[in-house]
PDB file of N, CA and C in Angstrom:
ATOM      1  N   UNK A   1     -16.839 -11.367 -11.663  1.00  0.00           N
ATOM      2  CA  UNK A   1     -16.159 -10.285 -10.978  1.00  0.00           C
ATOM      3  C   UNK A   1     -14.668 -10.354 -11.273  1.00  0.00           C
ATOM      4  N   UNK A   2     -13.952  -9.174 -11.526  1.00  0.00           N
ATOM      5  CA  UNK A   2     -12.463  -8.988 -12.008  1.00  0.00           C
ATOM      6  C   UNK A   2     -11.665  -8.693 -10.658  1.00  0.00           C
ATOM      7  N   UNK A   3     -10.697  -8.755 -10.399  1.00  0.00           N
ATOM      8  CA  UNK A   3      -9.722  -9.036  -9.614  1.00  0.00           C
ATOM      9  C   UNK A   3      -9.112  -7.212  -9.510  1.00  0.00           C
ATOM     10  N   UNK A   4      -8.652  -6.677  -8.572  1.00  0.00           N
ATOM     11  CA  UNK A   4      -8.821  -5.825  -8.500  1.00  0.00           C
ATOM     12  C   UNK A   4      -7.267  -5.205  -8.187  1.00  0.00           C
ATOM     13  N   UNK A   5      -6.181  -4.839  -8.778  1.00  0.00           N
ATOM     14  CA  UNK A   5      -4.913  -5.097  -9.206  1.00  0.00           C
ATOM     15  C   UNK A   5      -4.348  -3.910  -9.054  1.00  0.00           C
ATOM     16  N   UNK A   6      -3.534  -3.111  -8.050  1.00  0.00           N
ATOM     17  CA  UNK A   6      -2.450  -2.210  -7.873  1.00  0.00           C
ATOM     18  C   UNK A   6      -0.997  -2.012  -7.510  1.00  0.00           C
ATOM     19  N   UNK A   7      -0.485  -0.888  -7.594  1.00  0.00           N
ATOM     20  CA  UNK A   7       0.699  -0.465  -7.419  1.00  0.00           C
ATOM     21  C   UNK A   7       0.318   0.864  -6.705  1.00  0.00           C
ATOM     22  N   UNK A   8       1.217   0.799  -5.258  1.00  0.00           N
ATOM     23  CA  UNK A   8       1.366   1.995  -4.699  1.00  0.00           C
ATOM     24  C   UNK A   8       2.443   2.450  -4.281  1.00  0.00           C
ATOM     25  N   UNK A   9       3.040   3.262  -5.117  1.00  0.00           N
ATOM     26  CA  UNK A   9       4.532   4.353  -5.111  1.00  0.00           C
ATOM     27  C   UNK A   9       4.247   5.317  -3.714  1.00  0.00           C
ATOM     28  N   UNK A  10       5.159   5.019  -3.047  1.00  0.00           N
ATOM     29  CA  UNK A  10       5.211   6.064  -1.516  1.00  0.00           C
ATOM     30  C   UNK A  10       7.049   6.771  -1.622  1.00  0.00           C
ATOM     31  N   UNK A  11       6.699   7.970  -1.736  1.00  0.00           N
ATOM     32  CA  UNK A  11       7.901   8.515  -2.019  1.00  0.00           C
ATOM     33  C   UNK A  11       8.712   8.908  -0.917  1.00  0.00           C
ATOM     34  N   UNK A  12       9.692   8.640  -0.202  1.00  0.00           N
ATOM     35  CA  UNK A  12      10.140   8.889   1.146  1.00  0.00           C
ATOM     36  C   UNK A  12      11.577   9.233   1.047  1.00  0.00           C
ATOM     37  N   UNK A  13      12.188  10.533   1.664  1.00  0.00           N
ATOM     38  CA  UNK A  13      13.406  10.994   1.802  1.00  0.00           C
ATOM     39  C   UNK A  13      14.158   9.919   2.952  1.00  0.00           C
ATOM     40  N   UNK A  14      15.573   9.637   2.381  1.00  0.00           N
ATOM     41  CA  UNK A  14      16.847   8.870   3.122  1.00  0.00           C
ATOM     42  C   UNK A  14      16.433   8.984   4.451  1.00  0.00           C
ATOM     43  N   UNK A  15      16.143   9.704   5.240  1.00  0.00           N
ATOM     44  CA  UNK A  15      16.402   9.870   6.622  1.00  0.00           C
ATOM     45  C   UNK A  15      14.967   9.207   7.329  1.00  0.00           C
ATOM     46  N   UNK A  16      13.697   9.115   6.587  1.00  0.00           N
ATOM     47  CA  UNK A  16      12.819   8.256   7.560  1.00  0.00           C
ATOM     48  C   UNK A  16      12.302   7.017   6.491  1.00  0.00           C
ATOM     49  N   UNK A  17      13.046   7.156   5.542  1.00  0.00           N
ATOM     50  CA  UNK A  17      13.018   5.678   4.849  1.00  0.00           C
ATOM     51  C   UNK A  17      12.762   4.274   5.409  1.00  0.00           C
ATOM     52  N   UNK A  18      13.714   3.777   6.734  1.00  0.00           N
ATOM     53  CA  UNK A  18      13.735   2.872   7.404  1.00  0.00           C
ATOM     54  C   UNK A  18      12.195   2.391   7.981  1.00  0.00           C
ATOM     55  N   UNK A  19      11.551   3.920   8.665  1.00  0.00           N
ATOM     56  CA  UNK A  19      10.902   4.304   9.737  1.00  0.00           C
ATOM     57  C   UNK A  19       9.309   3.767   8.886  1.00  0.00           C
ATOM     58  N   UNK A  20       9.265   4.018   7.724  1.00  0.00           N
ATOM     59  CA  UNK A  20       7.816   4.417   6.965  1.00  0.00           C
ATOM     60  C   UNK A  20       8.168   2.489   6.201  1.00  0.00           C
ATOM     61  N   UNK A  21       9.767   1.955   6.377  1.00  0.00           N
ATOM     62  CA  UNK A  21       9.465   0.709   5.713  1.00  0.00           C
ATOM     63  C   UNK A  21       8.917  -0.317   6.975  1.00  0.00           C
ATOM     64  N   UNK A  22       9.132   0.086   8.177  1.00  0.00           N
ATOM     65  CA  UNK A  22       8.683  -0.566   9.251  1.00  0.00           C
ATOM     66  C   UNK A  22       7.297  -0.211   9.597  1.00  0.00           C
ATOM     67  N   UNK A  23       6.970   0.700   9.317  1.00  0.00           N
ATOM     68  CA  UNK A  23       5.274   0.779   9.384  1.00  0.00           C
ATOM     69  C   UNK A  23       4.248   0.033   8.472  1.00  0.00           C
ATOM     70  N   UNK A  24       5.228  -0.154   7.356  1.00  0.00           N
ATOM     71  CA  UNK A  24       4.870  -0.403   5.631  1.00  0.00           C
ATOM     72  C   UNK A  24       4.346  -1.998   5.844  1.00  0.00           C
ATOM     73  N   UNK A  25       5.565  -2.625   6.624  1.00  0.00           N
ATOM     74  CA  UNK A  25       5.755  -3.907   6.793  1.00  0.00           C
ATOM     75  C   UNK A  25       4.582  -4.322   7.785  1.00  0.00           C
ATOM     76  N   UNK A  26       4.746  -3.608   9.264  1.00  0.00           N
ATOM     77  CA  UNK A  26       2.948  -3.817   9.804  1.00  0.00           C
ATOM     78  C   UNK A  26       1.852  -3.887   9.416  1.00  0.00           C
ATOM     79  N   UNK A  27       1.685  -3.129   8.581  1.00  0.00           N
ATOM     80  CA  UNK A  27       0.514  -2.743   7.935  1.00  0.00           C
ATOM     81  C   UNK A  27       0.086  -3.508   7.414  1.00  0.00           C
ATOM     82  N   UNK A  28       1.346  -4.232   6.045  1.00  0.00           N
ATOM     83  CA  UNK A  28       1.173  -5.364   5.113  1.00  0.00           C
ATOM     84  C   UNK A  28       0.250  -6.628   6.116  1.00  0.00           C
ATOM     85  N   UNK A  29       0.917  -7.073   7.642  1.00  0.00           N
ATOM     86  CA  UNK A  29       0.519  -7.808   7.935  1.00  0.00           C
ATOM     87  C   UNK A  29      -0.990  -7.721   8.196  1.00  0.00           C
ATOM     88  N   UNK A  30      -1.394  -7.136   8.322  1.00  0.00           N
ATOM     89  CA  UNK A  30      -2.777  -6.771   8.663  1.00  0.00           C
ATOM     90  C   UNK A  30      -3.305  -6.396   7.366  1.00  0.00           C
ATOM     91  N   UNK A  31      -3.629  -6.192   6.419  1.00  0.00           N
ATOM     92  CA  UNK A  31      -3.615  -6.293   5.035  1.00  0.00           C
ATOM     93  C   UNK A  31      -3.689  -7.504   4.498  1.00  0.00           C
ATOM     94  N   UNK A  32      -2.945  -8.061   4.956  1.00  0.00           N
ATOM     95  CA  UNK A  32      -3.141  -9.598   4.186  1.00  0.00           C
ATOM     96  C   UNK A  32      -3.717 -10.650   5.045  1.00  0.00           C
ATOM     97  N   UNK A  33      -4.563 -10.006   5.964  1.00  0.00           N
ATOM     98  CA  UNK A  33      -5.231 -10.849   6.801  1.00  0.00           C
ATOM     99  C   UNK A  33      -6.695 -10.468   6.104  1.00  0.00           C
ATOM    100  N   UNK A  34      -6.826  -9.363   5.768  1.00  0.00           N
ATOM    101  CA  UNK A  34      -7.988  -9.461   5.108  1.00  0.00           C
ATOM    102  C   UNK A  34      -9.118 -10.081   4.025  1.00  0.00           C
ATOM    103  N   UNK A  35     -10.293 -10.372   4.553  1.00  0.00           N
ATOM    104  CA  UNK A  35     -10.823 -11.702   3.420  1.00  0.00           C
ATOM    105  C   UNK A  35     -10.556 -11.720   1.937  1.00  0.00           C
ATOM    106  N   UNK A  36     -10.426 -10.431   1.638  1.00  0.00           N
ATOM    107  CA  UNK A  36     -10.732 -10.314  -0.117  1.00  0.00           C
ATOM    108  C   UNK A  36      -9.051  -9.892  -0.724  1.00  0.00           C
ATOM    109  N   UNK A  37      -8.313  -9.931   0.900  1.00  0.00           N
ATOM    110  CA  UNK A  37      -6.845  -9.369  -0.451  1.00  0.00           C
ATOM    111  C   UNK A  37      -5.913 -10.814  -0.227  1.00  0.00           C
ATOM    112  N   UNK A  38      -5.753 -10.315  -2.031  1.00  0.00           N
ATOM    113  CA  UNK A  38      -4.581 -11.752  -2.282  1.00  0.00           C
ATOM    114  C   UNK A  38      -3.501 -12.064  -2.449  1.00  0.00           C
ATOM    115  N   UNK A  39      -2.389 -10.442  -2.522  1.00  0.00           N
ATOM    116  CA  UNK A  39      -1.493  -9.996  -2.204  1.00  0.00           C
ATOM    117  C   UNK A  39      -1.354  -8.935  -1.490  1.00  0.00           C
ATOM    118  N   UNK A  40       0.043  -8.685  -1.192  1.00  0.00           N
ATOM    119  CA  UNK A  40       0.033  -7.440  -0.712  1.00  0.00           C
ATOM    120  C   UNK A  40       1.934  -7.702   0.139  1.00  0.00           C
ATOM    121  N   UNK A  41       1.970  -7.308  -1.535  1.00  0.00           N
ATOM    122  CA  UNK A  41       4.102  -7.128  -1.119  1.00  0.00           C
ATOM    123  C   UNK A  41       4.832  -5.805  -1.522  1.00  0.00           C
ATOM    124  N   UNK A  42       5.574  -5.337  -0.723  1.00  0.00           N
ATOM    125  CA  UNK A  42       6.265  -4.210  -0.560  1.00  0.00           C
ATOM    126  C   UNK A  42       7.835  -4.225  -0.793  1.00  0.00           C
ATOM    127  N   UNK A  43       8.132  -3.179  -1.623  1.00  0.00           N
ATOM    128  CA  UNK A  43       9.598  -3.212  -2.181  1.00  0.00           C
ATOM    129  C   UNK A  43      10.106  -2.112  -2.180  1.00  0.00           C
ATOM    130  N   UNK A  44      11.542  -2.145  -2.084  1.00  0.00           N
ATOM    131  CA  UNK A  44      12.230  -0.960  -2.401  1.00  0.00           C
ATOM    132  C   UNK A  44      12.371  -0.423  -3.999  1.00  0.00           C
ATOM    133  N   UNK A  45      11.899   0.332  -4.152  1.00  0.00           N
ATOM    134  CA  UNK A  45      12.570   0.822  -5.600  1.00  0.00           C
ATOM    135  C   UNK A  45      14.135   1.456  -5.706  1.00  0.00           C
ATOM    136  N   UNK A  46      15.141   0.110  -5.696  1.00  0.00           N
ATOM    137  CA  UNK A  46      16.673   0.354  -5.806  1.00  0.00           C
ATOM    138  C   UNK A  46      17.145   1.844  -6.153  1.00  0.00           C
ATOM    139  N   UNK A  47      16.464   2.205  -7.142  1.00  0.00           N
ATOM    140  CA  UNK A  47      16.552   3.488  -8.039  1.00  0.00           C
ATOM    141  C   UNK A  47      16.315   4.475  -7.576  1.00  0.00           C
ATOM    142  N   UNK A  48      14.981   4.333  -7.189  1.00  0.00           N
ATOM    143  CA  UNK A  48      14.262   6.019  -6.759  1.00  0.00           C
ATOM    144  C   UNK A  48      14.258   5.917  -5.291  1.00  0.00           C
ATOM    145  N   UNK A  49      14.511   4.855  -4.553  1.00  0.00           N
ATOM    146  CA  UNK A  49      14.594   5.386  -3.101  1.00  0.00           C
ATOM    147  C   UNK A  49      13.460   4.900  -2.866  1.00  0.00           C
ATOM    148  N   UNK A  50      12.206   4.843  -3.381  1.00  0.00           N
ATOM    149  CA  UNK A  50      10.402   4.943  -3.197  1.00  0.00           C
ATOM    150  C   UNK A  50      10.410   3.488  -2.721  1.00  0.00           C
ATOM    151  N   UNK A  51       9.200   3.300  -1.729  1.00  0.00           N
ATOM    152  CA  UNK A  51       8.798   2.382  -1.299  1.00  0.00           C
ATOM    153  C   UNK A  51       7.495   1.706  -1.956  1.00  0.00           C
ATOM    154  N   UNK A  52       7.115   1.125  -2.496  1.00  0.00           N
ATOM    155  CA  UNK A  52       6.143   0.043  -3.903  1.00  0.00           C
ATOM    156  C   UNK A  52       5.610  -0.440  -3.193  1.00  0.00           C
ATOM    157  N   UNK A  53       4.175  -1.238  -3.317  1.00  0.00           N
ATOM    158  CA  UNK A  53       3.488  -2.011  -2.823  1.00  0.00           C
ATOM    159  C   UNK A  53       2.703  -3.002  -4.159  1.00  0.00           C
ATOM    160  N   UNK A  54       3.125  -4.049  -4.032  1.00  0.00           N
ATOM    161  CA  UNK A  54       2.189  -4.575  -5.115  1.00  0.00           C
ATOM    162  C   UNK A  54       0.731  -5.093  -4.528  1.00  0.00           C
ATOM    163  N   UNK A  55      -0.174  -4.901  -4.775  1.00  0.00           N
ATOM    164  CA  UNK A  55      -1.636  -5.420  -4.246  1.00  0.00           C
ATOM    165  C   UNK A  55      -2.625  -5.996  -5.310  1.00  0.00           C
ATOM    166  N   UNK A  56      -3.548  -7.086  -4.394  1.00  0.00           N
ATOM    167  CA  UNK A  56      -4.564  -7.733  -5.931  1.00  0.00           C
ATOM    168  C   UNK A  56      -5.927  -8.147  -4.210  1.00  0.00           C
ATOM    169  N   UNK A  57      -6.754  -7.804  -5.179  1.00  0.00           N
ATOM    170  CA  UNK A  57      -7.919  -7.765  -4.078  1.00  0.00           C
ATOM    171  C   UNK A  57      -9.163  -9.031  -4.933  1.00  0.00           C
ATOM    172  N   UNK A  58      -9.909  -9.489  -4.448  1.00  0.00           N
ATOM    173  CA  UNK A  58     -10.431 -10.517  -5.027  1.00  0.00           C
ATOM    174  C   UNK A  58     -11.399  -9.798  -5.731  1.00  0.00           C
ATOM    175  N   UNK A  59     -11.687  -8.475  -5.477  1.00  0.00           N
ATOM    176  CA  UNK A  59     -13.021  -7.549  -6.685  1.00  0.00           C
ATOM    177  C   UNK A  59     -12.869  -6.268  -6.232  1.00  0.00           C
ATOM    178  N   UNK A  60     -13.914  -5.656  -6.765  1.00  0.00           N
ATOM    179  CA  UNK A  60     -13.644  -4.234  -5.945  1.00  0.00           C
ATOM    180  C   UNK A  60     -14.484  -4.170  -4.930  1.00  0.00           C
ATOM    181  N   UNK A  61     -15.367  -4.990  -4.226  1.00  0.00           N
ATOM    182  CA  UNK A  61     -16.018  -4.880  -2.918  1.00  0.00           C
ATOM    183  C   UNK A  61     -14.988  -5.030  -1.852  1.00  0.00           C
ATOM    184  N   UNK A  62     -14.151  -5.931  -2.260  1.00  0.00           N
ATOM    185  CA  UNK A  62     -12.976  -6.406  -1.425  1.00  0.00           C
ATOM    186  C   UNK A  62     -11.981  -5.356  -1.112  1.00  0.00           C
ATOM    187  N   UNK A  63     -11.920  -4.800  -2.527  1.00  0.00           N
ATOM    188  CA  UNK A  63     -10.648  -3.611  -2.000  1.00  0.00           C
ATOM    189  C   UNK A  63     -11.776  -2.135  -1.482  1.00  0.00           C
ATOM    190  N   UNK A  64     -13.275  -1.778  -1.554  1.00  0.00           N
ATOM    191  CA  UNK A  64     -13.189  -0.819  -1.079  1.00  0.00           C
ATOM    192  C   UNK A  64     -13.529  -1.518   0.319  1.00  0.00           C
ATOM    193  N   UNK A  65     -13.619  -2.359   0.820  1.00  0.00           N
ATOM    194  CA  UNK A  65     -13.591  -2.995   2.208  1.00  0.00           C
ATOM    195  C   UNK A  65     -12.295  -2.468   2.860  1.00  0.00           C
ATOM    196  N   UNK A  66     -11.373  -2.300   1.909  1.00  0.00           N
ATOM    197  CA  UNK A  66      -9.756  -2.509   2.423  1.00  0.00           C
ATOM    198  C   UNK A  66      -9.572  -0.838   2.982  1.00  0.00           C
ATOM    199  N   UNK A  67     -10.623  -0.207   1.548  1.00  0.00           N
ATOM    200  CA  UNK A  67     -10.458   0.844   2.182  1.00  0.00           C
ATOM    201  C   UNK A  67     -10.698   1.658   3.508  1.00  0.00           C
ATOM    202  N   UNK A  68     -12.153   1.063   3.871  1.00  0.00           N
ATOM    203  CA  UNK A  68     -12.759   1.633   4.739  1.00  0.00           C
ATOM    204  C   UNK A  68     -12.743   1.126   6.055  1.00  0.00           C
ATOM    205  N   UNK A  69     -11.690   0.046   6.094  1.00  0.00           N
ATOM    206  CA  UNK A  69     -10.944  -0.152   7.697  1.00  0.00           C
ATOM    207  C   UNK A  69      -9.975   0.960   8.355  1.00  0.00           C
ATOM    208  N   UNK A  70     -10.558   0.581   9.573  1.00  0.00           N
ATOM    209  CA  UNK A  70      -9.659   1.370  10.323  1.00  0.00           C
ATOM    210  C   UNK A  70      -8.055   1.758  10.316  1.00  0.00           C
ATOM    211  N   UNK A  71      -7.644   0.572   9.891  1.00  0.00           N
ATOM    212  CA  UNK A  71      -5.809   0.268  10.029  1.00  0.00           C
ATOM    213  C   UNK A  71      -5.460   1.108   8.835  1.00  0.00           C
ATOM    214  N   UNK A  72      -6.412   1.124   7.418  1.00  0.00           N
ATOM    215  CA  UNK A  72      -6.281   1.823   6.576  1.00  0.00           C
ATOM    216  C   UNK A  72      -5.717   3.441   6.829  1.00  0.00           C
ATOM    217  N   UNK A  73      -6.705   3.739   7.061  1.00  0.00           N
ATOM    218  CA  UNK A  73      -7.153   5.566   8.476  1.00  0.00           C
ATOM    219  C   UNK A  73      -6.081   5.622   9.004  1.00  0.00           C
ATOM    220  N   UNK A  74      -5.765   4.988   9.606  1.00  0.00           N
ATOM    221  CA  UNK A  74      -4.598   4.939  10.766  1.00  0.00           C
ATOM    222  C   UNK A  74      -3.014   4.927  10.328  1.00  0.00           C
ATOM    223  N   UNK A  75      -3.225   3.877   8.879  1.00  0.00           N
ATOM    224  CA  UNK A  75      -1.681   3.750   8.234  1.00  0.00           C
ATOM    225  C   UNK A  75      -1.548   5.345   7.512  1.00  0.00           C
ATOM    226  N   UNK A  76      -2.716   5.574   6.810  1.00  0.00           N
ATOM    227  CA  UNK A  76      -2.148   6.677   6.545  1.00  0.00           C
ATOM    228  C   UNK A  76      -2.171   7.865   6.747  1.00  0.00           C
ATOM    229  N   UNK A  77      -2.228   8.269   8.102  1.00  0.00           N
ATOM    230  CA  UNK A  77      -2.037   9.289   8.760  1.00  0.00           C
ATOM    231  C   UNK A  77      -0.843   9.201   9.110  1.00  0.00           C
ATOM    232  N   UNK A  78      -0.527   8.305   9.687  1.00  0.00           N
ATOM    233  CA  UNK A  78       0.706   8.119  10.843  1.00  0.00           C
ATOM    234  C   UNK A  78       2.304   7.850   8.871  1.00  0.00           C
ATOM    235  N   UNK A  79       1.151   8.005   7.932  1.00  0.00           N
ATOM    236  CA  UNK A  79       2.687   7.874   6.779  1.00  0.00           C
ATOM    237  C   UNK A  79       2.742   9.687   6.177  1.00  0.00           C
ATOM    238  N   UNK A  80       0.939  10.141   6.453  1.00  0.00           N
ATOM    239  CA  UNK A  80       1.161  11.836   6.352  1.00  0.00           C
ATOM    240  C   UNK A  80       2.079  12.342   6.951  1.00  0.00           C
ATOM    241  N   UNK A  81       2.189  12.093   8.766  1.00  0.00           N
ATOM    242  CA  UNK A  81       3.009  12.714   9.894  1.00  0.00           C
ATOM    243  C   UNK A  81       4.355  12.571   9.273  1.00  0.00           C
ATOM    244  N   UNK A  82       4.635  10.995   9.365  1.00  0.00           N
ATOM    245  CA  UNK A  82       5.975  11.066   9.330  1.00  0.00           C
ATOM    246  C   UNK A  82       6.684  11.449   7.698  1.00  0.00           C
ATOM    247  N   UNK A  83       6.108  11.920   6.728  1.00  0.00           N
ATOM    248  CA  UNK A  83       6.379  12.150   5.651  1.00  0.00           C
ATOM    249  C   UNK A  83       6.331  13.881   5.452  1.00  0.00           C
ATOM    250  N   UNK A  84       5.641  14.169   5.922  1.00  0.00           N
ATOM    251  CA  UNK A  84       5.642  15.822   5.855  1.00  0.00           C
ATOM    252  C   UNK A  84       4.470  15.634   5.218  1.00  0.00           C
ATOM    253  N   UNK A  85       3.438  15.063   5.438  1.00  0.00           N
ATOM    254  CA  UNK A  85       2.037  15.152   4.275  1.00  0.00           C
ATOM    255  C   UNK A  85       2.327  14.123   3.130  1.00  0.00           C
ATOM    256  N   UNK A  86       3.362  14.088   2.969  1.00  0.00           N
ATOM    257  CA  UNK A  86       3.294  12.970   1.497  1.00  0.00           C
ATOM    258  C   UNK A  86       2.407  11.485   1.826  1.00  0.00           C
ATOM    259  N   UNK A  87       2.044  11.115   0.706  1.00  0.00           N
ATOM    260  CA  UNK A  87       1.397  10.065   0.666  1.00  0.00           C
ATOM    261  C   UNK A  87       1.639   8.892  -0.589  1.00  0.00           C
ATOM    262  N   UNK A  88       1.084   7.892  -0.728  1.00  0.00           N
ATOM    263  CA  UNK A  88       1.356   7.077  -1.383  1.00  0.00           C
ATOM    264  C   UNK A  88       0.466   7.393  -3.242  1.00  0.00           C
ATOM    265  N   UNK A  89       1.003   6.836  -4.209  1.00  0.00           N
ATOM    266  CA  UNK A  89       0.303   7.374  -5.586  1.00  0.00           C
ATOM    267  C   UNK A  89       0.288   6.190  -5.818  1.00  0.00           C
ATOM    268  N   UNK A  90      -1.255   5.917  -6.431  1.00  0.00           N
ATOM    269  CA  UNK A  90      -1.575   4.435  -6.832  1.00  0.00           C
ATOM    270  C   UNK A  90      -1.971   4.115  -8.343  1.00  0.00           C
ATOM    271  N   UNK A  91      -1.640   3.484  -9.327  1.00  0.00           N
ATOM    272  CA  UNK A  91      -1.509   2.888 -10.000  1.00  0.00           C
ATOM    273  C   UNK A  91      -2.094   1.953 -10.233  1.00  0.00           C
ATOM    274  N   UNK A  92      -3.598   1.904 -10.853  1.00  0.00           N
ATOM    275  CA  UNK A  92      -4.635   1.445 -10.957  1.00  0.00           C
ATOM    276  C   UNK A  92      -4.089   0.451 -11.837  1.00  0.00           C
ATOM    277  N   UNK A  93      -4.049  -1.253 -12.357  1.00  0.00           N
ATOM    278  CA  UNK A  93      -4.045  -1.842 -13.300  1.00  0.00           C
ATOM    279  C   UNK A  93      -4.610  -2.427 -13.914  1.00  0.00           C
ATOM    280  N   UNK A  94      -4.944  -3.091 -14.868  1.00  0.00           N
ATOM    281  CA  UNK A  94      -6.394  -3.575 -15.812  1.00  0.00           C
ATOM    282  C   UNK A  94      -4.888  -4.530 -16.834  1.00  0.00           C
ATOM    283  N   UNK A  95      -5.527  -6.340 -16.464  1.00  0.00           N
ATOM    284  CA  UNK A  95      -4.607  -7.314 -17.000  1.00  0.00           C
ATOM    285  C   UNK A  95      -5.205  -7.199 -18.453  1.00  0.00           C
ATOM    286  N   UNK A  96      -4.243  -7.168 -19.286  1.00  0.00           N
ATOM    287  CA  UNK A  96      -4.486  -7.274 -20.742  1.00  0.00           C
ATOM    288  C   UNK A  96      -4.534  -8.898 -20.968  1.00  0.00           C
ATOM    289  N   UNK A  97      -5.792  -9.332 -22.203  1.00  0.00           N
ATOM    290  CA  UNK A  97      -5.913 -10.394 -22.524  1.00  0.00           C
ATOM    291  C   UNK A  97      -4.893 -10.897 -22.803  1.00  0.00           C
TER     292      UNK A  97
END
């Protein structure tokens, strides 16, 4: 089984930037309590303003587990609200030999 490896770009305007990195940061914690994930770190993109998530799940049973929790549901609604609908764009990766 392969390791299951992303990037998630969340694009957020200056004014609730703070707001969506403090939700970002909860979330993480509960995220990385989960059995199958083996990261799960969040950054500013200096440049674009965007909030990053790096993630690695131990397979893909693990990450669609990740999906289909509740906190999941919950994080991203409450990042729809406070974003105007925007959401996070993920960035599937595959490690080259």
């Amino acid at each position: 089984m392969s390791e299951v490896d992303l990037i998630a770009t969340i694009p957020v305007a200056d004014e609730v930037r703070d707001r969506v990195a403090r939700l970002l940061s909860e979330y993480g914690r509960s995220v990385r309590q989960e059995p199958g994930n083996l990261r799960f770190e969040a950054y500013l993109d200096a440049e674009a303003g965007a909030l990053v998530v790096v993630e690695r799940y131990r397979d893909a049973a693990a990450f669609a587990d990740h999906l289909s929790r509740p906190q999941n549901a919950a994080f991203n609604a409450e990042l729809a609200q406070i974003t105007g609908g925007g959401g996070s764009r993920l960035q599937m990766l595959k490690l080259l030999d």
